[in-house]
C-alpha atoms as a PDB file:
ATOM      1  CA  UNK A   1       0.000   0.000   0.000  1.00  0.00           C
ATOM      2  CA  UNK A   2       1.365   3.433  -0.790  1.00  0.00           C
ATOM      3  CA  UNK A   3       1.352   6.126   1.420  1.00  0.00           C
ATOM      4  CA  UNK A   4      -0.307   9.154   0.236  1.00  0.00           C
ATOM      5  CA  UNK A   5      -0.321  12.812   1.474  1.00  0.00           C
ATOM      6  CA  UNK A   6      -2.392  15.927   0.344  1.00  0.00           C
ATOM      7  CA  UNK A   7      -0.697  18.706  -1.194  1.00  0.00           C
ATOM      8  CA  UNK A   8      -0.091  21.749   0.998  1.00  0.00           C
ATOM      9  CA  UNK A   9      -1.195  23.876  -1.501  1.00  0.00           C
ATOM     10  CA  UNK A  10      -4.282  22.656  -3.607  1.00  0.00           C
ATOM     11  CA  UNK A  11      -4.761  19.189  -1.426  1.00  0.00           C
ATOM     12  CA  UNK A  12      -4.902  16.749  -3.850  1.00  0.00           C
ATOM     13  CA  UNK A  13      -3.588  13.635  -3.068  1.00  0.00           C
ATOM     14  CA  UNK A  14       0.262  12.693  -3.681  1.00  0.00           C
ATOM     15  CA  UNK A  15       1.915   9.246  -3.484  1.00  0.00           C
ATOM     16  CA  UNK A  16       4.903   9.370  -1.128  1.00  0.00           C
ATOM     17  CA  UNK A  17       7.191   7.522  -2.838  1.00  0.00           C
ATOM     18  CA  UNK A  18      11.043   8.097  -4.564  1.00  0.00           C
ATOM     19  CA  UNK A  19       9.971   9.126  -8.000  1.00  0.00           C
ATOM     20  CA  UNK A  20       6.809  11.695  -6.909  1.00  0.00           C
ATOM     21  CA  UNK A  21       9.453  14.352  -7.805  1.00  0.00           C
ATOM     22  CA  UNK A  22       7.704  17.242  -6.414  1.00  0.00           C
ATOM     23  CA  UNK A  23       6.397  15.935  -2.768  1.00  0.00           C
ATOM     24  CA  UNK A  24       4.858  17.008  -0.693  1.00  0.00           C
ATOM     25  CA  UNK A  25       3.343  18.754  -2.914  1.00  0.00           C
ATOM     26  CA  UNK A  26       1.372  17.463  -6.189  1.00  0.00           C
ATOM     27  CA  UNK A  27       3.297  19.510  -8.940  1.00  0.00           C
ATOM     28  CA  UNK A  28       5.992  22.441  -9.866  1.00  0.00           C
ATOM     29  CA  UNK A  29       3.491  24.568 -10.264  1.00  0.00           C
ATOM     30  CA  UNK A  30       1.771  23.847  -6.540  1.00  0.00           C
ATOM     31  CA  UNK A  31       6.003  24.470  -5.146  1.00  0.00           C
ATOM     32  CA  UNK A  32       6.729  27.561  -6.481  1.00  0.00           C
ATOM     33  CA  UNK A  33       3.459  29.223  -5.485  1.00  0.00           C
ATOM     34  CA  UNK A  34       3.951  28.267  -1.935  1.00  0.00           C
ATOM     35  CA  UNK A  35       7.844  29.777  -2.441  1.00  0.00           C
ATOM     36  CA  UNK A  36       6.296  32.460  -2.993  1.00  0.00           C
ATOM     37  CA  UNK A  37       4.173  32.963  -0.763  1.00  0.00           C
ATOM     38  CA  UNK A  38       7.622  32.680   1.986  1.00  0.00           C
ATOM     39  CA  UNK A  39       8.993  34.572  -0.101  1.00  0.00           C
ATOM     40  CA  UNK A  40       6.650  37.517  -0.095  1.00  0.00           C
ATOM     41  CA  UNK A  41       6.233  36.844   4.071  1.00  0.00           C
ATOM     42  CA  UNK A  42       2.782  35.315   3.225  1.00  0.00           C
ATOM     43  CA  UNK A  43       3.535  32.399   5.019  1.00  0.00           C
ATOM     44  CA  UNK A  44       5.085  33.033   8.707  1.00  0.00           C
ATOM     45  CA  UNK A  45       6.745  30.601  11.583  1.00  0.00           C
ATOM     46  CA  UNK A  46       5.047  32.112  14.590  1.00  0.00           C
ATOM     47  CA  UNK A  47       7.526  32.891  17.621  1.00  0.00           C
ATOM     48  CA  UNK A  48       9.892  35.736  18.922  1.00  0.00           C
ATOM     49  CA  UNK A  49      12.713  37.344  16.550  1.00  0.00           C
ATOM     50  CA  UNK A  50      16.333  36.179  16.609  1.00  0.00           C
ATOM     51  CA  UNK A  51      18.138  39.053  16.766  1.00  0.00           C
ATOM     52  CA  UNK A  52      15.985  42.202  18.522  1.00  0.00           C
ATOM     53  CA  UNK A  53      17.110  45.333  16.232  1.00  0.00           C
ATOM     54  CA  UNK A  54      17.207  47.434  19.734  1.00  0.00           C
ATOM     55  CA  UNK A  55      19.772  45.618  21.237  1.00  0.00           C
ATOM     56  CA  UNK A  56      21.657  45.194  17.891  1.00  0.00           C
ATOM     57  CA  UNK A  57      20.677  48.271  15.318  1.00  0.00           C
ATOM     58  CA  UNK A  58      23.404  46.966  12.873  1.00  0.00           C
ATOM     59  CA  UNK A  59      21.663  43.488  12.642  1.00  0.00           C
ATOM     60  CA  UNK A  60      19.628  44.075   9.783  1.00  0.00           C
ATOM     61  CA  UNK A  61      22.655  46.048   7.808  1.00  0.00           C
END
């Protein structure tokens, strides 16, 4: 039985297996648009900065 997974993006279904060259997600197309969604800070891990630009103001430079 294969194991199958839904596609972060659209959620269809995707076989996890070694030649389902895209997983997890279901296509090229379903990867770059969640890129770019990081990419453009749509998608976010939730928790405090790294580096606090008051205690360091040449961190971001």
């Amino acid at each position: 039985m294969v194991t199958t997974v839904n596609c972060p993006q659209c959620g269809k279904s995707v076989p996890w297996q070694d030649d389902q060259k895209w997983k997890p997600f279901c296509s090229e197309r379903c990867k770059l648009i969640d890129l770019g969604e990081w990419a453009s800070e749509g998608h976010r891990i939730a928790g405090d900065p790294v580096i606090d630009p008051d205690q360091d103001p040449d961190a971001y430079h």
